[in-house]
Each structure stands twice: as C-alpha cells, then as structure tokens.
Protein backbone atom coordinates (compact mmCIF):
# COMPACT_ATOMS: atom_id res chain seq x y z
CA UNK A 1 -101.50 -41.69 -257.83
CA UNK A 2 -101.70 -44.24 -260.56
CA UNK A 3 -105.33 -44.58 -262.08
CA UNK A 4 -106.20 -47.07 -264.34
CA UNK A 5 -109.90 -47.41 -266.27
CA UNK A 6 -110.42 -50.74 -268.46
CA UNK A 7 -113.90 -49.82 -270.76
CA UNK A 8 -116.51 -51.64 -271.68
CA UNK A 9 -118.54 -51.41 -274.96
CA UNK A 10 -122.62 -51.32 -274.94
CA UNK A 11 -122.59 -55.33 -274.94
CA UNK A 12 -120.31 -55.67 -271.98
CA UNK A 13 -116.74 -56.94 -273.92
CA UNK A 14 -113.54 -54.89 -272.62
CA UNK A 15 -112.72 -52.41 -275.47
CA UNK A 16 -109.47 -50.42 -274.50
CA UNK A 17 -107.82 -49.46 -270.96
CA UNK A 18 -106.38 -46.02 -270.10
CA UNK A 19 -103.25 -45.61 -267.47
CA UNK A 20 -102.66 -41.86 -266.08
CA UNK A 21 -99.99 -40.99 -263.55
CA UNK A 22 -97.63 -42.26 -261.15
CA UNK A 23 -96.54 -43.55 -258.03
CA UNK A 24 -95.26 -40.85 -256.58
CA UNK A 25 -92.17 -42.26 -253.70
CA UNK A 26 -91.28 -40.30 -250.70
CA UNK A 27 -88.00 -39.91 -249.98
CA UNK A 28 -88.55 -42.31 -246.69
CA UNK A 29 -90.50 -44.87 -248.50
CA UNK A 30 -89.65 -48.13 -249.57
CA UNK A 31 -89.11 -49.50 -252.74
CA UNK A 32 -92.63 -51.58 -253.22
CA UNK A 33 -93.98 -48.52 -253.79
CA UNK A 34 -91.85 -48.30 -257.10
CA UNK A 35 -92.77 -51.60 -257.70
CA UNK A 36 -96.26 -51.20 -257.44
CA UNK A 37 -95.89 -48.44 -260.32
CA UNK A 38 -93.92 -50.95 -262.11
CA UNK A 39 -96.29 -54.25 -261.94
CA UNK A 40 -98.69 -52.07 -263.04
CA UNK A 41 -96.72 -50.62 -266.27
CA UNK A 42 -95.94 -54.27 -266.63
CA UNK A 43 -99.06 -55.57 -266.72
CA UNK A 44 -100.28 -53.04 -269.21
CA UNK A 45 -97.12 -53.64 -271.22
CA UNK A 46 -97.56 -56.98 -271.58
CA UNK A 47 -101.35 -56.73 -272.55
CA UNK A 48 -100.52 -54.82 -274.97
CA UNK A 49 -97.46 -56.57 -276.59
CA UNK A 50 -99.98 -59.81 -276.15
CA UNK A 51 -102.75 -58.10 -278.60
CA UNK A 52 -100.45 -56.87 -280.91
CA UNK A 53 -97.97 -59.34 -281.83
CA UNK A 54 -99.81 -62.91 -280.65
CA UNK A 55 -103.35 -62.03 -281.64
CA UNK A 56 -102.28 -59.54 -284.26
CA UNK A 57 -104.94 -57.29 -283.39
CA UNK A 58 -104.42 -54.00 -284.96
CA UNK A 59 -104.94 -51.79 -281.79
CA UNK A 60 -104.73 -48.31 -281.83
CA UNK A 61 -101.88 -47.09 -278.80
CA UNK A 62 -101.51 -43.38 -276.83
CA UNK A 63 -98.66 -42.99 -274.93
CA UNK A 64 -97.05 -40.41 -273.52
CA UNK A 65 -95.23 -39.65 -270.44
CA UNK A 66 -97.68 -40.59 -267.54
CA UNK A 67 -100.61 -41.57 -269.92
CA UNK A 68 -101.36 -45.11 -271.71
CA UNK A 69 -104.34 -45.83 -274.05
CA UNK A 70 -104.92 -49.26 -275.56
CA UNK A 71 -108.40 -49.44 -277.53
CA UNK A 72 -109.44 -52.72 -279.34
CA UNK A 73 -111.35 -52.46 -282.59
CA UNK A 74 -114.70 -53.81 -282.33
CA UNK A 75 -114.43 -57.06 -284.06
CA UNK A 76 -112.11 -58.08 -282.70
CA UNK A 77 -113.47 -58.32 -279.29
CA UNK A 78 -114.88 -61.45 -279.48
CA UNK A 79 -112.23 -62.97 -280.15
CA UNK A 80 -111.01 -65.68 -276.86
CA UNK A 81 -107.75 -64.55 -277.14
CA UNK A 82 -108.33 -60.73 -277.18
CA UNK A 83 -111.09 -61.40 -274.41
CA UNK A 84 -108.21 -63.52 -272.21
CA UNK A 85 -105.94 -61.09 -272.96
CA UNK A 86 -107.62 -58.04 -271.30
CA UNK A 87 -109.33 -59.79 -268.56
CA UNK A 88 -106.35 -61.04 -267.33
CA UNK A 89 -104.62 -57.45 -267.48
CA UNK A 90 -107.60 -56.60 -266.01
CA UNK A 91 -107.88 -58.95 -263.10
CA UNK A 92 -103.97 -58.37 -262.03
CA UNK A 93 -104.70 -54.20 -262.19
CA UNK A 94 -107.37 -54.62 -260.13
CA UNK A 95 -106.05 -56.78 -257.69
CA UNK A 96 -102.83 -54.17 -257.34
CA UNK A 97 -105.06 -51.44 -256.50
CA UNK A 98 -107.04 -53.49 -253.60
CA UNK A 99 -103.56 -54.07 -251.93
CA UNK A 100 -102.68 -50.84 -252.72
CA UNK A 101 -105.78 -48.47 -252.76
CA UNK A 102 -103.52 -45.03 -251.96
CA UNK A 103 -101.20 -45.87 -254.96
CA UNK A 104 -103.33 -47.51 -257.59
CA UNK A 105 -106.81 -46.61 -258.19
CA UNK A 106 -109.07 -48.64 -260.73
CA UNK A 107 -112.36 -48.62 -262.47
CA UNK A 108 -114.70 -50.40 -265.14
CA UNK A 109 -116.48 -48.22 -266.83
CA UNK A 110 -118.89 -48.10 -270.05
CA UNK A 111 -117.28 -46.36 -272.93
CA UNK A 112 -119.55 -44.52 -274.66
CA UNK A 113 -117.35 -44.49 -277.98
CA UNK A 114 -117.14 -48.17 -278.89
C-alpha cells in the first residue's frame, strides 16, 4: 500500500507531503498496478524537481527506500508558483488514490510543525 499525506500549516497553505510504501504486485496482476506506484513517484518527483530548480525554493528532502518527505519553508508558501506547484501534485495524488483506493491511500492533514 502506497500512502501519501500532503500537510497543511495553521493558515491552510500546503507545507510539505510525505510518501511511505509501495505497490505491492501479485504475481497474477497486471502491470497498472506498477504503474499506479509509478504515476505516483512521478508526480511527487516532479513536484519536487518543480520547487527546487524553477521556483528555487530551498526545500528540505527525506528519502529513503519506500519513504519521501518534501517540506516547504514557510515563506515561501505564498508564493503562486510554490502554491501551483503542490496543489497540482496534490490534485493528481489524490485523484490516483480514488481510482485506486486498495493501492494508493491519501490524506490532508494539519501539520502541527509548520
């Protein structure tokens, strides 16, 4: 199970987004199940490669096998481009794991250290 968890900060701007896990495949499955792993890693990818080298956005990155963190600095939140940015990861992670609810799972949540 891939679960993903964009954040919030107290006045409702996306601050970071946290990927854990994986798509596990059965050996009789077919291969959209990789590819729903994939879109996802993709999307998160992308998000992040968008903050760091088009809005130059110093972010501060996890990563290790499974596990993805991408947290935002506070000033840099309202920024358009940061804000378009994340929504739009966002949007595309959470429309994944509505056509895929026993693969992807997804959540908004406040985070409590921003």
């Amino acid at each position: 199970m891939l679960e993903v968890t964009f954040f919030e900060d107290s006045r409702g701007r996306l601050s970071s987004f946290l990927a854990t896990g994986h798509v596990e495949i059965p050996e009789t499955s077919s291969d959209e199940y990789s590819l729903v792993c994939a879109a996802v890693s993709a999307i998160l990818q992308a998000a992040r490669a968008g903050l760091e080298h088009h809005v130059k956005v110093p972010i501060d990155v996890m990563m290790e096998r499974g596990d993805m963190r991408v947290r935002w600095p506070e000033q840099s939140r309202v920024d358009p481009s940061v804000q378009a940015i994340a929504t739009t990861a966002r949007l595309a992670v959470e429309q994944i794991a509505h056509q895929y609810p026993s693969h992807v799972r997804y959540w908004l949540e406040s985070d409590d250290d921003a």
